[in-house]
Protein backbone atom coordinates (compact mmCIF):
# COMPACT_ATOMS: atom_id res chain seq x y z
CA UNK A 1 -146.67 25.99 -76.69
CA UNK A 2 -144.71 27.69 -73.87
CA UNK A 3 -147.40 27.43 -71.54
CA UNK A 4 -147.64 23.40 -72.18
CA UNK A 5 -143.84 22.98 -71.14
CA UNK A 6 -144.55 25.14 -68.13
CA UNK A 7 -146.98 23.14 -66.87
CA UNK A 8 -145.21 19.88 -68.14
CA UNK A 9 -142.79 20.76 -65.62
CA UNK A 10 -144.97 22.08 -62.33
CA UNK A 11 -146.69 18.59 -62.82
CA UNK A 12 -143.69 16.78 -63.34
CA UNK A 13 -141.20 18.62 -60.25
CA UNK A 14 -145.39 17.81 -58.31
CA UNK A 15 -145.13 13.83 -59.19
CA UNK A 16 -141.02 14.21 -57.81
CA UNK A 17 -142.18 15.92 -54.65
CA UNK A 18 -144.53 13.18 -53.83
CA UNK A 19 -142.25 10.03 -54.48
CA UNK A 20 -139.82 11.53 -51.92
CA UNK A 21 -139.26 9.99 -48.51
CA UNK A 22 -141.16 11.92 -45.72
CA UNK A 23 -138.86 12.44 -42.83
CA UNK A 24 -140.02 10.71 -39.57
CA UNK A 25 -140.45 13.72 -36.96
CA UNK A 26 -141.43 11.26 -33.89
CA UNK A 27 -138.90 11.85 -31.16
CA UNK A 28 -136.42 8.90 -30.68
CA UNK A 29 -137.45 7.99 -27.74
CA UNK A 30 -140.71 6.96 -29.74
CA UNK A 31 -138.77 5.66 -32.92
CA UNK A 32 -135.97 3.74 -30.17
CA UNK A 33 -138.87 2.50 -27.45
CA UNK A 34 -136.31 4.20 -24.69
CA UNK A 35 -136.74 6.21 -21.58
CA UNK A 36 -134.54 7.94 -19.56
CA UNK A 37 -133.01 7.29 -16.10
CA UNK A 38 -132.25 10.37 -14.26
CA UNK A 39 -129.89 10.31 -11.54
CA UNK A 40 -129.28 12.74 -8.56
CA UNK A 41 -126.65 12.78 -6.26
CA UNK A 42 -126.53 14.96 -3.74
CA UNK A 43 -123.41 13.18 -1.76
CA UNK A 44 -120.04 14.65 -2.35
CA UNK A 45 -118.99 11.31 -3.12
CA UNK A 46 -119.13 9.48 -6.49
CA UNK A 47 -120.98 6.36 -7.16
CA UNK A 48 -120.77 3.66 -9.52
CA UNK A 49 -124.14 3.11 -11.25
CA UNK A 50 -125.14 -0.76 -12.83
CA UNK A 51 -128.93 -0.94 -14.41
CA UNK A 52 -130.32 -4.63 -14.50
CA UNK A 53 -126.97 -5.46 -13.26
CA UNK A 54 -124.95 -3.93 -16.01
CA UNK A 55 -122.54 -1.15 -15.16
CA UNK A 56 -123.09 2.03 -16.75
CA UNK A 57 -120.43 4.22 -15.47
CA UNK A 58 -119.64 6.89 -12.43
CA UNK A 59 -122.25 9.45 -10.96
CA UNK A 60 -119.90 12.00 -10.12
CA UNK A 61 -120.73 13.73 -7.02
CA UNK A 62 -123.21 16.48 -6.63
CA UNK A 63 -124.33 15.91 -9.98
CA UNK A 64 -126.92 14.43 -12.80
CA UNK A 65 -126.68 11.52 -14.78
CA UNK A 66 -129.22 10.62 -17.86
CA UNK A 67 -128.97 7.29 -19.03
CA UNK A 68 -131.07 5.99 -21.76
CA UNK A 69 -132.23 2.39 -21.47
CA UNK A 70 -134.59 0.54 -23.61
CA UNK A 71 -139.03 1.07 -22.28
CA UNK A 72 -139.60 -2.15 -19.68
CA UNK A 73 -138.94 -3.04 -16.19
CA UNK A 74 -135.32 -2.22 -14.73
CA UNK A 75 -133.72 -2.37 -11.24
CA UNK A 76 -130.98 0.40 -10.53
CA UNK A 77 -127.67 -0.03 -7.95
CA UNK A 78 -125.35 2.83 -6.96
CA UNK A 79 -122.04 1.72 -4.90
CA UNK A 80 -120.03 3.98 -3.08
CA UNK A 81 -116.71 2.53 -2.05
CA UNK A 82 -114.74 5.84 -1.11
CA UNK A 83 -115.23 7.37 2.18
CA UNK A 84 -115.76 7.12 5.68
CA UNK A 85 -118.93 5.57 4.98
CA UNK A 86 -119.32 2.94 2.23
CA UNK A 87 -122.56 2.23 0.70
CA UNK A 88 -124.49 -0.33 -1.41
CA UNK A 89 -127.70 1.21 -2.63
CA UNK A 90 -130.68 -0.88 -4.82
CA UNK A 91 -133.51 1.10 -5.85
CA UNK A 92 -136.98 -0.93 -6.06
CA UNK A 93 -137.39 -2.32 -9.66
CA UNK A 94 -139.91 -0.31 -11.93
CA UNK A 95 -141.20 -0.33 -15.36
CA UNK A 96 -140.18 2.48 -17.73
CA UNK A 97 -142.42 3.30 -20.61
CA UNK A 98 -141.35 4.30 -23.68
CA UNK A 99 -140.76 8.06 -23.46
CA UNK A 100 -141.02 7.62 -19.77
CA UNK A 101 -138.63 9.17 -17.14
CA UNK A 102 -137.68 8.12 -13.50
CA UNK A 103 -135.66 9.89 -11.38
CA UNK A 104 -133.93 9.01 -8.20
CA UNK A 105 -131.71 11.07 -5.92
CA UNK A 106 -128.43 9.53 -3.54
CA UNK A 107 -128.59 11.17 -0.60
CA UNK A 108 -126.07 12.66 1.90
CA UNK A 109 -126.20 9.71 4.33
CA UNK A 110 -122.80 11.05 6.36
CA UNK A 111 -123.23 12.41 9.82
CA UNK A 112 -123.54 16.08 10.42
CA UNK A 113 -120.16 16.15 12.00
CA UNK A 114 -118.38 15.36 9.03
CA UNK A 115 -120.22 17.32 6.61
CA UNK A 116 -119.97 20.14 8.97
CA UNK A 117 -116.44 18.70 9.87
CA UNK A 118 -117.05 19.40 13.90
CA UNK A 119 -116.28 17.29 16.84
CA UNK A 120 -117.76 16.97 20.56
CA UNK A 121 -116.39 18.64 23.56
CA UNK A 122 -118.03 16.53 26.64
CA UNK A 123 -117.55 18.39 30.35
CA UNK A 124 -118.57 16.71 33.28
CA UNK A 125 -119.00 18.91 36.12
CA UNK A 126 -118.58 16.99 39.30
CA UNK A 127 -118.86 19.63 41.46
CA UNK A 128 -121.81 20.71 43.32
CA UNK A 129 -121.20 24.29 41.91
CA UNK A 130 -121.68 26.07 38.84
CA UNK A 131 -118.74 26.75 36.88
CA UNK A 132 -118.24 29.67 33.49
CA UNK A 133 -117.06 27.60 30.77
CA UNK A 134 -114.31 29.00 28.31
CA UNK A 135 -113.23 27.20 24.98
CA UNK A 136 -110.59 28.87 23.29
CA UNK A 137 -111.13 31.63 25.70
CA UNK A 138 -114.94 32.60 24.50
CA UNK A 139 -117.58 32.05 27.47
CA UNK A 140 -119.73 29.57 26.28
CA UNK A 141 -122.05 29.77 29.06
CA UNK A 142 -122.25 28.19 32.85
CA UNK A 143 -122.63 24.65 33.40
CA UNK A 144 -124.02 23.81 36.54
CA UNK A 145 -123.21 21.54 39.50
CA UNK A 146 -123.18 17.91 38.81
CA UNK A 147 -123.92 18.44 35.16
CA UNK A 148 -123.10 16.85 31.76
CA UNK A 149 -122.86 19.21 28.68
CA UNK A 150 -121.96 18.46 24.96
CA UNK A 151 -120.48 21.37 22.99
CA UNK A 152 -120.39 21.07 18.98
CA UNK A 153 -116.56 22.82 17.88
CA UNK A 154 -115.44 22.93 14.39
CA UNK A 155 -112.72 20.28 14.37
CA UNK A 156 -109.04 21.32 15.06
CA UNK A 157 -106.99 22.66 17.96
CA UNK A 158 -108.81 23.81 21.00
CA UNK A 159 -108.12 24.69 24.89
CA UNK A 160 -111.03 24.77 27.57
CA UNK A 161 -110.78 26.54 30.96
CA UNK A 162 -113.40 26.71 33.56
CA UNK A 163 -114.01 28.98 36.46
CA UNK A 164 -115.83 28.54 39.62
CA UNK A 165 -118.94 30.94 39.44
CA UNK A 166 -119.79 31.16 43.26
CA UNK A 167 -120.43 34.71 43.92
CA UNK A 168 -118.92 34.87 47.39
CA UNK A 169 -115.30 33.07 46.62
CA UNK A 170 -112.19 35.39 47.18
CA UNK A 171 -109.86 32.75 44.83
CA UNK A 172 -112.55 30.55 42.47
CA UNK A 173 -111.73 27.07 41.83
CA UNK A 174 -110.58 27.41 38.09
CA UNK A 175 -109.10 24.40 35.90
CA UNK A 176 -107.58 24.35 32.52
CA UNK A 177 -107.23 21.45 30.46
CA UNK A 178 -104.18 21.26 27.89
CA UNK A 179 -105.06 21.96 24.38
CA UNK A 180 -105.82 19.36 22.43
CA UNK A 181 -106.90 18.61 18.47
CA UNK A 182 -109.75 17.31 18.23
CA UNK A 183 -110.70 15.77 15.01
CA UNK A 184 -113.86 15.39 12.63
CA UNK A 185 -116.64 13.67 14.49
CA UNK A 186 -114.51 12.87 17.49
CA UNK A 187 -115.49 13.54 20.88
CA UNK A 188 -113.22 14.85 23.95
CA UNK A 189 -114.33 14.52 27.80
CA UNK A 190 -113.44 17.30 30.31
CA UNK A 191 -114.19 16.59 33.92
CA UNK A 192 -113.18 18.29 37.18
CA UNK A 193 -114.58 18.17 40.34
């Protein structure tokens, strides 16, 4: 008799185990028909992001943003209204399939002198002769007669001196310009003749 109820129950815990709900193990993307967005911005700035013309927040900048959207065709705008440089940029529609991914980067459009915050020095040698040039008292080489330069300086306070280089001169012409600030992607001329 004991072994009847024993197997009365195995059979009936078996029929329980069967009428249960099985658990849906597809990942949501699959169960939602989503994909993901993926985001990169490599400007220092941040960005306001709209899919299909819907705003979906801030890109910070130098950062990642996921955004799930629903599988189908989508068109993606990032604005950047901060700055020295404002910008307004519309990726090309695409489709998205479910589970899908696509992944755009915002690039560093700024010039190189303000991410490398630098500035232009510009001498114009009118002379005929060569002439050492000093900024901020470090030679930075000869520039020669009737010649044009551009030196790249980190931005901030400067002074520039140049000396005649013509070996035979007992006093050499030399000329020194005031110091001056110069400021991130500005540009300063120097000319003597």
């Amino acid at each position: 008799m004991k072994t009847v109820n024993f197997f009365s129950v195995v059979i009936l815990a078996i029929g329980l185990m069967s009428c249960a709900e099985t658990e849906d193990t597809r990942p949501d993307c699959e169960k939602n028909n989503t994909g993901t967005i993926i985001l990169r911005n490599n400007d220092p700035n941040s960005f306001t992001v709209s899919v299909d013309g819907v705003n979906n927040g801030v890109i910070q900048g130098e950062r990642f943003l996921y955004l799930t959207v629903p599988a189908g065709t989508h068109s993606v705008r990032v604005v950047r209204q901060s700055g020295s440089h404002p910008q307004d940029i519309m990726f090309d529609p695409f489709v998205l399939a479910k589970c899908g991914e696509m992944a755009f980067t915002i690039e560093d459009t700024r010039p190189d002198c303000e991410k490398n915050n630098t500035g232009t020095i510009i001498l114009k040698n009118t002379d005929s002769d060569p002439f050492t040039v000093y900024v901020d008292e470090i030679n930075k080489g000869t520039i020669q007669g009737n010649q044009t330069i551009r030196l790249t300086v980190p931005a901030g306070t400067h002074s520039v001196r140049v000396v005649e280089r013509s070996g035979w001169i007992l006093y050499p012409q030399e000329t020194s310009f005031a110091a001056f600030v110069l400021a991130t992607c500005a540009e300063k001329t120097c000319a003597w003749d």
